[in-house]
PDB file of N, CA and C in Angstrom:
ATOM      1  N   UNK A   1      16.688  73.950  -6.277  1.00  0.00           N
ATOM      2  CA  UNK A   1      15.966  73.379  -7.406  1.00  0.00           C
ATOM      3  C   UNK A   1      14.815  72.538  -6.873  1.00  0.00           C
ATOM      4  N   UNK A   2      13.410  72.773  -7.399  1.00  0.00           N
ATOM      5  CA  UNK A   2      12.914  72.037  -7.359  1.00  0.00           C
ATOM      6  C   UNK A   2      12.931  70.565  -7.844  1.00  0.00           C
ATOM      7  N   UNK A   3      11.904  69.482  -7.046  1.00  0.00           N
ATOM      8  CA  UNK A   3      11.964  67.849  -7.254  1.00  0.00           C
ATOM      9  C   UNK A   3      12.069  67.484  -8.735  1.00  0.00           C
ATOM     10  N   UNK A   4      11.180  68.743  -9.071  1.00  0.00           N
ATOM     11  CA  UNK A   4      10.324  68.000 -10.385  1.00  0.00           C
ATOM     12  C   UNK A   4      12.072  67.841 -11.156  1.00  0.00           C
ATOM     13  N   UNK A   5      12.849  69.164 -11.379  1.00  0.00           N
ATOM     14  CA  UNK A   5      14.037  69.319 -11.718  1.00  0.00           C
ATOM     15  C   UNK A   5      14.938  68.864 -11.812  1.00  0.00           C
ATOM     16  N   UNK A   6      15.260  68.042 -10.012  1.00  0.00           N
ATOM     17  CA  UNK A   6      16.245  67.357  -9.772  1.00  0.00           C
ATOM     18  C   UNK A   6      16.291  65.881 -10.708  1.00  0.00           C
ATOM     19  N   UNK A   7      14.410  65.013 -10.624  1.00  0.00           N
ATOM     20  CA  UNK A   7      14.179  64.276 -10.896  1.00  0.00           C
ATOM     21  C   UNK A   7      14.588  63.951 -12.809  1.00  0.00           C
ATOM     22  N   UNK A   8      14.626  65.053 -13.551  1.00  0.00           N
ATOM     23  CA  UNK A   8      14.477  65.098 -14.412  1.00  0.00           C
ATOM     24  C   UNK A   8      15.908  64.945 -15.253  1.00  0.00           C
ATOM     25  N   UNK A   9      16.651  65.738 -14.237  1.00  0.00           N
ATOM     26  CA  UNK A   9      18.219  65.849 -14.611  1.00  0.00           C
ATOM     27  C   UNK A   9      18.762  65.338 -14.292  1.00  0.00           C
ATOM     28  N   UNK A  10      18.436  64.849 -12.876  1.00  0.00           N
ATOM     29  CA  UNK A  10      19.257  63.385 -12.303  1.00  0.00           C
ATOM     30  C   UNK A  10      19.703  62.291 -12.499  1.00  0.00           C
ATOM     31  N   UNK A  11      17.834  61.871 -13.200  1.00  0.00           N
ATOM     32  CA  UNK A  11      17.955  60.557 -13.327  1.00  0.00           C
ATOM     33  C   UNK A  11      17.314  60.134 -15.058  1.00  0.00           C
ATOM     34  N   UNK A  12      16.792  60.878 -14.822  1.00  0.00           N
ATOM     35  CA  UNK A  12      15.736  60.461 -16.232  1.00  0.00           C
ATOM     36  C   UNK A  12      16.433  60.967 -18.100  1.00  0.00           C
ATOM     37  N   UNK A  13      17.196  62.074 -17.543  1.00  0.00           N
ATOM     38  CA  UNK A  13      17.706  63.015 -19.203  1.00  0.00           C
ATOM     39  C   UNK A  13      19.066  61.878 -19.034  1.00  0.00           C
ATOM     40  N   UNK A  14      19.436  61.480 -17.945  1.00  0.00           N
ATOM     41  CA  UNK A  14      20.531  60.155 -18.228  1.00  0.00           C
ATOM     42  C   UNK A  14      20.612  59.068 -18.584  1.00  0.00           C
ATOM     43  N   UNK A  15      19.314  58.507 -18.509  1.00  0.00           N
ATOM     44  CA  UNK A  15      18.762  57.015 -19.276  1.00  0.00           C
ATOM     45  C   UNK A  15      17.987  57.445 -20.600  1.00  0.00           C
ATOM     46  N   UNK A  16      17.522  59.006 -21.053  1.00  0.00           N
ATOM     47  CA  UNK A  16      16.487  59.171 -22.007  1.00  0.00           C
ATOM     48  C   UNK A  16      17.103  60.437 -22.929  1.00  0.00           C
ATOM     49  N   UNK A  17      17.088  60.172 -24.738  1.00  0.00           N
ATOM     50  CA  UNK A  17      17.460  61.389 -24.771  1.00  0.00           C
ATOM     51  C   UNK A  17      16.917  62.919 -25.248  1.00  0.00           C
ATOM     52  N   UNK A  18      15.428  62.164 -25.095  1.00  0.00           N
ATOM     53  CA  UNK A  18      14.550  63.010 -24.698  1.00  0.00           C
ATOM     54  C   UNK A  18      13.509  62.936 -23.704  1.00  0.00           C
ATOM     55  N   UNK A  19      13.199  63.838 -22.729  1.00  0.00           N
ATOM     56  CA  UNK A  19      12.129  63.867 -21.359  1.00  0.00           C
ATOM     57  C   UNK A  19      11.177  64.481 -21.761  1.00  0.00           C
ATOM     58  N   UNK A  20       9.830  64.075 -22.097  1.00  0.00           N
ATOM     59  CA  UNK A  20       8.705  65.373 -22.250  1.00  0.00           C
ATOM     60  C   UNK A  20       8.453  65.118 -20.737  1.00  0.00           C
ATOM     61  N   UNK A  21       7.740  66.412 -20.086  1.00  0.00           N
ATOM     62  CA  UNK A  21       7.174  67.286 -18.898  1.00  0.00           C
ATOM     63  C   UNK A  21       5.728  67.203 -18.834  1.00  0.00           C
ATOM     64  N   UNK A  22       4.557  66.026 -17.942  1.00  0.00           N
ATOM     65  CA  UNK A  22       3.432  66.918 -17.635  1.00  0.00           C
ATOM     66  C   UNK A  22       3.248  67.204 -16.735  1.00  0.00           C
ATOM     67  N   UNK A  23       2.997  68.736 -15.997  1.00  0.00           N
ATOM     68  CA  UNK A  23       3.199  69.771 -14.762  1.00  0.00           C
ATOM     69  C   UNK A  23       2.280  70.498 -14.711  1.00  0.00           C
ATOM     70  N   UNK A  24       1.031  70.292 -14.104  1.00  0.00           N
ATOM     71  CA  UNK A  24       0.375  71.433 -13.957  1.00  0.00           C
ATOM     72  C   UNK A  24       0.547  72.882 -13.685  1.00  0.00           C
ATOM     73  N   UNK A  25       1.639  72.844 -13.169  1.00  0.00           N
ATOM     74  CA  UNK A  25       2.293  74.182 -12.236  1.00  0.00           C
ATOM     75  C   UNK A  25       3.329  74.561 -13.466  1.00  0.00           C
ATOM     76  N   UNK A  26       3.452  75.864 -13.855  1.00  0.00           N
ATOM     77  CA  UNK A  26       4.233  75.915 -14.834  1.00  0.00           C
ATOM     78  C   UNK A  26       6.145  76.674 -13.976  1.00  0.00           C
ATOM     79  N   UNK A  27       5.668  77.084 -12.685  1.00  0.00           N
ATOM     80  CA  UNK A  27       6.411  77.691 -11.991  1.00  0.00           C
ATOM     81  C   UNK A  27       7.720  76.756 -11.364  1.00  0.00           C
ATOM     82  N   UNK A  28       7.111  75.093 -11.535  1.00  0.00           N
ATOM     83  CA  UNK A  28       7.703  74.235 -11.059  1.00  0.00           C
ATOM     84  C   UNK A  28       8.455  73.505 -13.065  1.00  0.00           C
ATOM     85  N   UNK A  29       8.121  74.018 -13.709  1.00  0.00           N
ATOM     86  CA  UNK A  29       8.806  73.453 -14.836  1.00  0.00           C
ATOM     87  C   UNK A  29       9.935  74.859 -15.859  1.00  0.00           C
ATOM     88  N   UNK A  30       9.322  76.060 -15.038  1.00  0.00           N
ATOM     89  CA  UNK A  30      10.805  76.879 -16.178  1.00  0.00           C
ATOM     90  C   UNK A  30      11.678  76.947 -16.029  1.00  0.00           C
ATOM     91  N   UNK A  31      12.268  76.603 -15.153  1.00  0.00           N
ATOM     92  CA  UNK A  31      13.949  76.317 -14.996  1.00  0.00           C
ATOM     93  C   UNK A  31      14.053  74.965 -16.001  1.00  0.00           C
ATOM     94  N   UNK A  32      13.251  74.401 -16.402  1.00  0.00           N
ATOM     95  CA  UNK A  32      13.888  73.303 -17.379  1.00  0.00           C
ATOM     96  C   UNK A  32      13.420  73.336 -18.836  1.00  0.00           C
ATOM     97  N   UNK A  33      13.282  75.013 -19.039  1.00  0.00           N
ATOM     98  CA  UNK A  33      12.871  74.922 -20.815  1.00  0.00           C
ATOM     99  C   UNK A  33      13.548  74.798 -21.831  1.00  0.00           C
ATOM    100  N   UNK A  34      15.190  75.456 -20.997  1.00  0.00           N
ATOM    101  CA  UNK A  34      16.079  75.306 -21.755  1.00  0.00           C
ATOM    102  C   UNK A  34      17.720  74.044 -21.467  1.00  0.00           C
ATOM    103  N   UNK A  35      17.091  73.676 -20.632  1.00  0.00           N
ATOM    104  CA  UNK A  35      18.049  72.544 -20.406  1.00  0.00           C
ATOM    105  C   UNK A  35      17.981  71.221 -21.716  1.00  0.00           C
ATOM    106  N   UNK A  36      19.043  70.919 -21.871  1.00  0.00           N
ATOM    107  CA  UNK A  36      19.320  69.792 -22.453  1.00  0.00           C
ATOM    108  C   UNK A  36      18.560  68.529 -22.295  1.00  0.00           C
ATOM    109  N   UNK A  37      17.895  67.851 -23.459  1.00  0.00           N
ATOM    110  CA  UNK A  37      17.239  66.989 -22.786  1.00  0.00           C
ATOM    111  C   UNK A  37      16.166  66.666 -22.999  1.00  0.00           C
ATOM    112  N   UNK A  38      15.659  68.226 -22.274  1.00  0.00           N
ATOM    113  CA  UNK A  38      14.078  68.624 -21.999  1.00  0.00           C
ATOM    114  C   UNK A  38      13.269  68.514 -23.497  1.00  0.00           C
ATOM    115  N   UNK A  39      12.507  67.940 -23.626  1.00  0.00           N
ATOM    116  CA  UNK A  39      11.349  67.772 -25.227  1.00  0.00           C
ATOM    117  C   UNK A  39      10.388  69.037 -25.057  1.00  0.00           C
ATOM    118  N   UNK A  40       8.919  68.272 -24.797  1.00  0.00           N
ATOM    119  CA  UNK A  40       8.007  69.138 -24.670  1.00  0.00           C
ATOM    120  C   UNK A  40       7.257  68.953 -23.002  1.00  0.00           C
ATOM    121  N   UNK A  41       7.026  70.183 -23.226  1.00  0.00           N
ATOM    122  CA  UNK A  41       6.390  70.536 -21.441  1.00  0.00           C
ATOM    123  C   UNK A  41       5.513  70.625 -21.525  1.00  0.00           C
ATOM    124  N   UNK A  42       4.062  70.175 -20.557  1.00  0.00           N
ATOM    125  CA  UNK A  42       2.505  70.053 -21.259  1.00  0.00           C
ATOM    126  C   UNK A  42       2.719  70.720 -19.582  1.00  0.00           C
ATOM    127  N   UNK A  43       1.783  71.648 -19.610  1.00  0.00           N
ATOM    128  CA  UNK A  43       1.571  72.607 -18.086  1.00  0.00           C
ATOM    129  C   UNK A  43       0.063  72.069 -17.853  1.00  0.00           C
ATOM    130  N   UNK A  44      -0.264  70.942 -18.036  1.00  0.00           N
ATOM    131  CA  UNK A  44      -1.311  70.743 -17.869  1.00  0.00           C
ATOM    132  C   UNK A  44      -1.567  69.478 -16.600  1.00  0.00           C
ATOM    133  N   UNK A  45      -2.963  68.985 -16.308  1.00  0.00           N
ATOM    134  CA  UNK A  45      -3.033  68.187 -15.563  1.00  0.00           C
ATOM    135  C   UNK A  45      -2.928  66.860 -16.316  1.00  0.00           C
ATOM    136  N   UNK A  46      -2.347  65.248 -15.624  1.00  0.00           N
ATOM    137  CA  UNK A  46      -2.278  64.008 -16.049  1.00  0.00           C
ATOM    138  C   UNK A  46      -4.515  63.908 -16.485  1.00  0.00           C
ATOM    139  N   UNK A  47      -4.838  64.530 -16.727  1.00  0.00           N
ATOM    140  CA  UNK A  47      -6.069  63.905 -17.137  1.00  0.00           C
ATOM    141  C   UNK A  47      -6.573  64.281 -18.487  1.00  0.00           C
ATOM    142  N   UNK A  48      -5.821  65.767 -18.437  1.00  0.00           N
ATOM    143  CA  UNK A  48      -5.999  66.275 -19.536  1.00  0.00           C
ATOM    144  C   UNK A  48      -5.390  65.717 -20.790  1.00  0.00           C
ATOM    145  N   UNK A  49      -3.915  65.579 -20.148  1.00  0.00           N
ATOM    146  CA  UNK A  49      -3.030  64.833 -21.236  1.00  0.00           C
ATOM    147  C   UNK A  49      -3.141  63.988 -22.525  1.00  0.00           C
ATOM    148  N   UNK A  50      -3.104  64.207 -23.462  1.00  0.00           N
ATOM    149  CA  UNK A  50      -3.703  63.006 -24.816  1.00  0.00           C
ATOM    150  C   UNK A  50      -2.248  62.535 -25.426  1.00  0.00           C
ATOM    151  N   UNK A  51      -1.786  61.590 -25.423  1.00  0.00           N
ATOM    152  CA  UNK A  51      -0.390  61.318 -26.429  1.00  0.00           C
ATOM    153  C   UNK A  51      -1.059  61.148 -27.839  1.00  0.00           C
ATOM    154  N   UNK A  52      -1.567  61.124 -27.837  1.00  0.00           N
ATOM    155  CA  UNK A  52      -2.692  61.223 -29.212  1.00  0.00           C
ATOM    156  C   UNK A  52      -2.360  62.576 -29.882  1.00  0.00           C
ATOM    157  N   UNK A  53      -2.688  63.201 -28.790  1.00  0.00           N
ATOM    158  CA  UNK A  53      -2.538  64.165 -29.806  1.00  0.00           C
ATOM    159  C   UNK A  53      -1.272  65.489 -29.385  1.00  0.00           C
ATOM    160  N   UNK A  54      -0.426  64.814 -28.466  1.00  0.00           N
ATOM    161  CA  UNK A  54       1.443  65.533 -27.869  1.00  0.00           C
ATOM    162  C   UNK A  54       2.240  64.452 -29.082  1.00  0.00           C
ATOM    163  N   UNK A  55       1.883  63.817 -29.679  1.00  0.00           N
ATOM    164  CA  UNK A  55       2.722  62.568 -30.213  1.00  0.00           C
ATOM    165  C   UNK A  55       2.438  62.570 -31.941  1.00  0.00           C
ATOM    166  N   UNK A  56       4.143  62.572 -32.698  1.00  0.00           N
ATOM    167  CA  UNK A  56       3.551  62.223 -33.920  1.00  0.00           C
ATOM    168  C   UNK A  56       3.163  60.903 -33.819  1.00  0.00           C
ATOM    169  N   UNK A  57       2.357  61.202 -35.124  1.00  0.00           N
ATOM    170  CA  UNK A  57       2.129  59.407 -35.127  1.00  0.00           C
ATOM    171  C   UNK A  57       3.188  58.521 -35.152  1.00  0.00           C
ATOM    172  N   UNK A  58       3.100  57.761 -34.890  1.00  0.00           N
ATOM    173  CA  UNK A  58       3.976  56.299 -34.965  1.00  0.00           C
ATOM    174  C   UNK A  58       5.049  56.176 -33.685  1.00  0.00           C
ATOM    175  N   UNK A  59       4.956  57.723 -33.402  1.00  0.00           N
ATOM    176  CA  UNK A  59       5.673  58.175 -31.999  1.00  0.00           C
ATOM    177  C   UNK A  59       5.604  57.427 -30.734  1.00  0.00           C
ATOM    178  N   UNK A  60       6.190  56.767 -30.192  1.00  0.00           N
ATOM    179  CA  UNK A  60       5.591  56.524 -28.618  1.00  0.00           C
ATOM    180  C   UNK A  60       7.029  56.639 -27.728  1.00  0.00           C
ATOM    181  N   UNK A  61       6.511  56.511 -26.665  1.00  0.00           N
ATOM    182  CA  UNK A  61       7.718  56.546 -25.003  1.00  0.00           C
ATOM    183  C   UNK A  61       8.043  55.242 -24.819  1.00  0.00           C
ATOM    184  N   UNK A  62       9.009  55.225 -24.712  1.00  0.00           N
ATOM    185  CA  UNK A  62      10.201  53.897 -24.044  1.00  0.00           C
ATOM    186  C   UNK A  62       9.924  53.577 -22.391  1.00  0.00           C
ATOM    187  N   UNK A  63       9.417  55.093 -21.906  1.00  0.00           N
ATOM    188  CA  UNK A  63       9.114  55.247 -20.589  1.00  0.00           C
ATOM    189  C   UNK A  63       8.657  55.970 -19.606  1.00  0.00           C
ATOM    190  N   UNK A  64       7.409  55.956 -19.054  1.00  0.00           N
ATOM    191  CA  UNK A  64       6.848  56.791 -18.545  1.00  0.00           C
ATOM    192  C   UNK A  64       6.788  56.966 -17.050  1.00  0.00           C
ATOM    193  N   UNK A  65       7.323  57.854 -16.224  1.00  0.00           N
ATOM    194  CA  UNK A  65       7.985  57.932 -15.298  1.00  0.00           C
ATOM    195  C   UNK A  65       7.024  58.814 -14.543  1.00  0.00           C
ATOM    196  N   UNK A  66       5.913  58.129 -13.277  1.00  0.00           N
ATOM    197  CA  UNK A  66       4.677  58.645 -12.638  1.00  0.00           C
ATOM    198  C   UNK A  66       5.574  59.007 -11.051  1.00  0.00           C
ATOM    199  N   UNK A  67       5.754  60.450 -10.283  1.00  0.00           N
ATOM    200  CA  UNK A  67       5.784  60.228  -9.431  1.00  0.00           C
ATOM    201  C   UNK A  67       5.211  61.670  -8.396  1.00  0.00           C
ATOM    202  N   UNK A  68       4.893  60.832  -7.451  1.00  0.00           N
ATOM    203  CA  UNK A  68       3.888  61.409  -6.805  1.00  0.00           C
ATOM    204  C   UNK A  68       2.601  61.986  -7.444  1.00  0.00           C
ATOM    205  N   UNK A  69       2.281  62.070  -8.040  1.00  0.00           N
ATOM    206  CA  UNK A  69       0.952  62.494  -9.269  1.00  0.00           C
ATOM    207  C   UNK A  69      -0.441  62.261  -9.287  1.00  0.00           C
ATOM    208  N   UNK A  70       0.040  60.473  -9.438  1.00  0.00           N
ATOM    209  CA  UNK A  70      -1.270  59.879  -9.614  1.00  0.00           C
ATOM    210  C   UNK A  70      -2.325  60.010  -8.347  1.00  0.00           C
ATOM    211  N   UNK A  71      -1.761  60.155  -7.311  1.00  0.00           N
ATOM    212  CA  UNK A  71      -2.769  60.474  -6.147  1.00  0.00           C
ATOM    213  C   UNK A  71      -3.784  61.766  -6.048  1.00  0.00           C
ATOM    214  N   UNK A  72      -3.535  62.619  -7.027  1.00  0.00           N
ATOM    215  CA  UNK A  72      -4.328  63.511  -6.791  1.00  0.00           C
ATOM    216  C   UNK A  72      -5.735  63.316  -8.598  1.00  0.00           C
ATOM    217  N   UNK A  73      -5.611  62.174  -8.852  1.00  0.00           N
ATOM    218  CA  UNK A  73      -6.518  61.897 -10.090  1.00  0.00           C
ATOM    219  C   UNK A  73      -8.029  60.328  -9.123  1.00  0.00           C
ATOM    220  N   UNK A  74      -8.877  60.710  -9.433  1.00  0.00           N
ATOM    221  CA  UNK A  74      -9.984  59.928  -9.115  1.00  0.00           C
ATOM    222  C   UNK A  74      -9.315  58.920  -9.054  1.00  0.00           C
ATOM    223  N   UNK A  75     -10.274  57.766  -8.652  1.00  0.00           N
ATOM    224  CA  UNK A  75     -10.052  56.359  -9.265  1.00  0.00           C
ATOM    225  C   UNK A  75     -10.423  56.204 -11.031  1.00  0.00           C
ATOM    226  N   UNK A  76     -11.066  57.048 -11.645  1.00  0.00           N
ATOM    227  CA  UNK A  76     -11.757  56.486 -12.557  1.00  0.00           C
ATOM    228  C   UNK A  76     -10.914  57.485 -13.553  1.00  0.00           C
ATOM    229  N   UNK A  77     -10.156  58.771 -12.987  1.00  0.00           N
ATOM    230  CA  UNK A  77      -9.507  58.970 -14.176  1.00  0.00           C
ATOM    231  C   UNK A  77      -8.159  58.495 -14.002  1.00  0.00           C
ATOM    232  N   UNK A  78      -7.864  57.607 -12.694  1.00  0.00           N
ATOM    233  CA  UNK A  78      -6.630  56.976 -12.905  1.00  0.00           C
ATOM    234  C   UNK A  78      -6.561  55.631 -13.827  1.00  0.00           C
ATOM    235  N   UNK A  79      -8.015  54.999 -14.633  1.00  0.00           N
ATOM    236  CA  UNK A  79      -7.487  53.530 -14.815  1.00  0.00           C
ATOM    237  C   UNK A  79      -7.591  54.384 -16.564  1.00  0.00           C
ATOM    238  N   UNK A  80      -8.418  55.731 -16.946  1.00  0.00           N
ATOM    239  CA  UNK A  80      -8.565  56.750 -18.325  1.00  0.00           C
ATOM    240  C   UNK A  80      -6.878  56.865 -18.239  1.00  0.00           C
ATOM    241  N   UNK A  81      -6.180  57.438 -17.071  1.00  0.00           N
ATOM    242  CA  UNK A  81      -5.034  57.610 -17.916  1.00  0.00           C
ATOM    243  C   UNK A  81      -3.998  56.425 -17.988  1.00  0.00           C
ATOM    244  N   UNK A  82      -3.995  55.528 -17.382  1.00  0.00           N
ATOM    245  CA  UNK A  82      -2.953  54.789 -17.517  1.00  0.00           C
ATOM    246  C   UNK A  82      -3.328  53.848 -18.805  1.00  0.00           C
ATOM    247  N   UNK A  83      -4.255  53.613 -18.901  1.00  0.00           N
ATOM    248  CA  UNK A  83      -5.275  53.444 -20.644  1.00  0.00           C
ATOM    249  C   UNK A  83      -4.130  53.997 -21.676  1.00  0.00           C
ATOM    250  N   UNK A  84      -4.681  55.529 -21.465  1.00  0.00           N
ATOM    251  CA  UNK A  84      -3.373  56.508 -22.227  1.00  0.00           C
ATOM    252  C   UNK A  84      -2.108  55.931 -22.526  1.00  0.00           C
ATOM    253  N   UNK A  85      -1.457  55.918 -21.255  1.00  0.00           N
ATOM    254  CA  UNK A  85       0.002  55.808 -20.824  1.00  0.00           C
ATOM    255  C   UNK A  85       0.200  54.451 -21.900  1.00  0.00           C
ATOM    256  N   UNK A  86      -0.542  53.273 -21.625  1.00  0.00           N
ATOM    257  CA  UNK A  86      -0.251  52.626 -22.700  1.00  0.00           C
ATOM    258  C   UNK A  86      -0.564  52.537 -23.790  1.00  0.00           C
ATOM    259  N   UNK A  87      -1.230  52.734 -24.424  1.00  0.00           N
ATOM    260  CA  UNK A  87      -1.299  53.182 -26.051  1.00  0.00           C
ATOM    261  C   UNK A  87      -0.557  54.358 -25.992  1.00  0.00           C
ATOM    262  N   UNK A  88       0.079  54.964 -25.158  1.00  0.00           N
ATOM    263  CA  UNK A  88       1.730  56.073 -25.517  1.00  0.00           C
ATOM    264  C   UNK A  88       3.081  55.152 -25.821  1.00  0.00           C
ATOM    265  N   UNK A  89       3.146  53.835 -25.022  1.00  0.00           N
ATOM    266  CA  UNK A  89       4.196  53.298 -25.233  1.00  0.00           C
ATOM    267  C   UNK A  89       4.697  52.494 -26.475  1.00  0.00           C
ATOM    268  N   UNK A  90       5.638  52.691 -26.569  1.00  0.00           N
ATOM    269  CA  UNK A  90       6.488  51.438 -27.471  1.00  0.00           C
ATOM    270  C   UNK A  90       6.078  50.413 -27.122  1.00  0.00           C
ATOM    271  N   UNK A  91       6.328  49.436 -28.113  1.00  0.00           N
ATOM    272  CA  UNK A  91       6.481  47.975 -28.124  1.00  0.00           C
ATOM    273  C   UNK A  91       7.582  47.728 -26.765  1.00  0.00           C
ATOM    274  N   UNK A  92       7.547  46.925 -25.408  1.00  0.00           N
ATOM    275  CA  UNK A  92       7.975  46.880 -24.397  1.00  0.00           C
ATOM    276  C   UNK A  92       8.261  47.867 -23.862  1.00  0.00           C
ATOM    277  N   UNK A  93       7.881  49.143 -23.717  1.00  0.00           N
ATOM    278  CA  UNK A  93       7.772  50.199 -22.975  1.00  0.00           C
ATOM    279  C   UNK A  93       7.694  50.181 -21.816  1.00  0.00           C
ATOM    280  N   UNK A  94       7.670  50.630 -20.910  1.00  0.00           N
ATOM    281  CA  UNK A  94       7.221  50.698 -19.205  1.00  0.00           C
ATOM    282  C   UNK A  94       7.068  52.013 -19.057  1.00  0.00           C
ATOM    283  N   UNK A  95       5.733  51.422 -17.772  1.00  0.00           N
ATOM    284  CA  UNK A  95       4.962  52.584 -17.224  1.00  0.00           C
ATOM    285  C   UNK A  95       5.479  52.623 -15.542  1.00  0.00           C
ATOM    286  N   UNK A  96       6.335  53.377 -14.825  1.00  0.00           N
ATOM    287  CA  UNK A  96       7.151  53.569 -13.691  1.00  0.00           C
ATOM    288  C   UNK A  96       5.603  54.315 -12.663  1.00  0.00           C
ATOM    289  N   UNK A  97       5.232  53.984 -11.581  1.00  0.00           N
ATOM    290  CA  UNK A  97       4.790  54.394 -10.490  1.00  0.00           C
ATOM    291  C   UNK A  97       5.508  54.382  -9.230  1.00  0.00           C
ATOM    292  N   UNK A  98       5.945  55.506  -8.779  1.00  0.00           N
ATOM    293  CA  UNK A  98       6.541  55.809  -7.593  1.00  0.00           C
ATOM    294  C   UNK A  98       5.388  56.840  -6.544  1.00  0.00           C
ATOM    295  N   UNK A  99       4.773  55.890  -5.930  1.00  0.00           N
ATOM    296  CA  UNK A  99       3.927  56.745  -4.953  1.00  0.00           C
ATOM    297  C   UNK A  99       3.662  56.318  -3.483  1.00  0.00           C
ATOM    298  N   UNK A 100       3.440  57.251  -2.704  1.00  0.00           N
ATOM    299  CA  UNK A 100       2.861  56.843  -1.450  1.00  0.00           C
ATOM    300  C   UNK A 100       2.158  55.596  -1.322  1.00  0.00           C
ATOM    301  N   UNK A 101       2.218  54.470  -0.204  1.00  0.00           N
ATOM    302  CA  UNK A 101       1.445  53.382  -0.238  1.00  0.00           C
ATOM    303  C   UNK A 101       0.549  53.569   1.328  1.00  0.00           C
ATOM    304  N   UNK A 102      -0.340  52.736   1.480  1.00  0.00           N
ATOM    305  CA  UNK A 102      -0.943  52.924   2.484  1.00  0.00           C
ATOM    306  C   UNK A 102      -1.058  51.479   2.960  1.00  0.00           C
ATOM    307  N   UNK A 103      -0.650  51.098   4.843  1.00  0.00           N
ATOM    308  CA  UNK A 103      -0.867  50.026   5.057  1.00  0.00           C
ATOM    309  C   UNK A 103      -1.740  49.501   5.744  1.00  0.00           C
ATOM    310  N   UNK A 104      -3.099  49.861   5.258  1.00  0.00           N
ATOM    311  CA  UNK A 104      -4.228  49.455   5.887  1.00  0.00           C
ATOM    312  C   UNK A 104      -5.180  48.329   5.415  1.00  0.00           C
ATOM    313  N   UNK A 105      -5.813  48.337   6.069  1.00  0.00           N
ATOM    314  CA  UNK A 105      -7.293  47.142   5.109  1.00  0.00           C
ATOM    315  C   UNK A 105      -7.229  47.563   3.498  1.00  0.00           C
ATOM    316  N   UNK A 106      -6.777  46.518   2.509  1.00  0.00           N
ATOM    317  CA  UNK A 106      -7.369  46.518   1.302  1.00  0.00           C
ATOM    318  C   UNK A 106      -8.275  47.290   1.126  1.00  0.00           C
ATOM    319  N   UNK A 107      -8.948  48.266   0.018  1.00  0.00           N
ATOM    320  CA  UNK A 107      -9.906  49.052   0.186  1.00  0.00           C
ATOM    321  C   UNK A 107     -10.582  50.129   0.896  1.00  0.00           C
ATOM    322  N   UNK A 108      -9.330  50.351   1.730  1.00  0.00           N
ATOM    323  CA  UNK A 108      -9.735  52.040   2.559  1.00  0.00           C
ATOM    324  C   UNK A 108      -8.480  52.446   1.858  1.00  0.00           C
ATOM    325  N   UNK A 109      -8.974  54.159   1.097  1.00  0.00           N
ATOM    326  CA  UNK A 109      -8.270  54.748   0.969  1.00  0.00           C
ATOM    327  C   UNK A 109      -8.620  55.503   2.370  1.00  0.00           C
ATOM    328  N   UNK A 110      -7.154  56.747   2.138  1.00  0.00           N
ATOM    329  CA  UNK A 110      -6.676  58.005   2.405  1.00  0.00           C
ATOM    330  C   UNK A 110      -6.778  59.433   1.816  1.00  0.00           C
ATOM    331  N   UNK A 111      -7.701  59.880   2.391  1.00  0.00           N
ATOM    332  CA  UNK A 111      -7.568  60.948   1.607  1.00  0.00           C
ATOM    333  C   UNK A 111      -7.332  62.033   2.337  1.00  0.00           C
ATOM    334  N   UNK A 112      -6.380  62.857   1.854  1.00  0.00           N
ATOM    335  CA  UNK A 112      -5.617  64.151   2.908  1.00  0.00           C
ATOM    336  C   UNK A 112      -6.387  65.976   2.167  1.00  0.00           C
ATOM    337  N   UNK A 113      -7.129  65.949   2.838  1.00  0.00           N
ATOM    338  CA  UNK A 113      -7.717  67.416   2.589  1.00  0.00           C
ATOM    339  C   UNK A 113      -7.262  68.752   2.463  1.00  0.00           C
ATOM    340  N   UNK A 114      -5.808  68.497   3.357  1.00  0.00           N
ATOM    341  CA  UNK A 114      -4.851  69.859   2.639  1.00  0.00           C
ATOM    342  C   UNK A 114      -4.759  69.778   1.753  1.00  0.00           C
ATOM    343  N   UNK A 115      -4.254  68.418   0.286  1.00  0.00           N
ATOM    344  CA  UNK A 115      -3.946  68.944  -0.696  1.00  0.00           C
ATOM    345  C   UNK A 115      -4.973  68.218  -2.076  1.00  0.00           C
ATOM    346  N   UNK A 116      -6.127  67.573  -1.515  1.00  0.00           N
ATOM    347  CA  UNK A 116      -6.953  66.887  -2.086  1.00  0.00           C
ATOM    348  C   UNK A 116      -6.023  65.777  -2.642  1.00  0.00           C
ATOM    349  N   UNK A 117      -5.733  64.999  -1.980  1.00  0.00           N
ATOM    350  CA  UNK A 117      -4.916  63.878  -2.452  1.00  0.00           C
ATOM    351  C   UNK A 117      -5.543  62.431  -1.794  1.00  0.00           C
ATOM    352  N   UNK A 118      -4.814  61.518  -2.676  1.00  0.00           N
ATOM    353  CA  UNK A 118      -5.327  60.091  -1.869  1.00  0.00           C
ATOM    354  C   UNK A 118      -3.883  59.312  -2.038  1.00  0.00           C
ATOM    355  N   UNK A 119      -4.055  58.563  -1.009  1.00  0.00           N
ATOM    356  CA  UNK A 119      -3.204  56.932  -0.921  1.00  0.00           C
ATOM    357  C   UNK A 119      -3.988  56.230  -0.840  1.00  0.00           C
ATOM    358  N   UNK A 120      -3.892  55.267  -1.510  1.00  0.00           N
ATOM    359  CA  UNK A 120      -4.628  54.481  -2.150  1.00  0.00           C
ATOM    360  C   UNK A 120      -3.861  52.544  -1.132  1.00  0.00           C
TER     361      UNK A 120
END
């Protein structure tokens, strides 16, 4: 099983009793279309994403659970989506980041050219 999978069934469909999915890769999300749990799956990229308009109104997330992801979004569409992320949440909601850190000088990123990614 893939991460995305493990992550989803492991830990997250056990604290939530619904998980929506955003996955660019749709190859890494069909083993979980029909699992228990699972809401809606957006096969799209975190930039594209609108809870605006994945969300009824009045709708929002208890919790939004970022991992490994955000490194492959600019700087400038990372501060557009986390913007998002909160006007997605509930009233005391949380927004979860689990990512690579880098321990260098303040202000040098990393950026890795195999997979166009950064640590930030």
């Amino acid at each position: 099983m893939n991460s995305i999978g493990r992550i989803t069934e492991d830990l997250l469909v056990g604290i939530a009793d619904i998980v929506d999915i955003i996955e660019p890769i749709a190859k890494f999300t069909d083993g979980l279309k029909e699992k228990d749990g699972v809401g809606n799956i957006f096969n799209i990229g975190l930039e594209e994403w609108s809870p605006k308009e994945s969300l009824p109104k009045g709708v929002g997330y208890d919790l939004i659970w970022n991992q490994w992801c955000l490194c492959y979004l600019t700087d400038s569409q990372l501060v557009v989506y986390l913007k998002k992320c909160n006007e997605a949440l509930v009233s005391g909601g949380y927004v979860i980041v689990k990512e690579n850190i880098l321990r260098n000088k303040v202000g040098s990123d990393l950026f890795y050219e195999v997979d166009s990614s950064v640590t930030r």
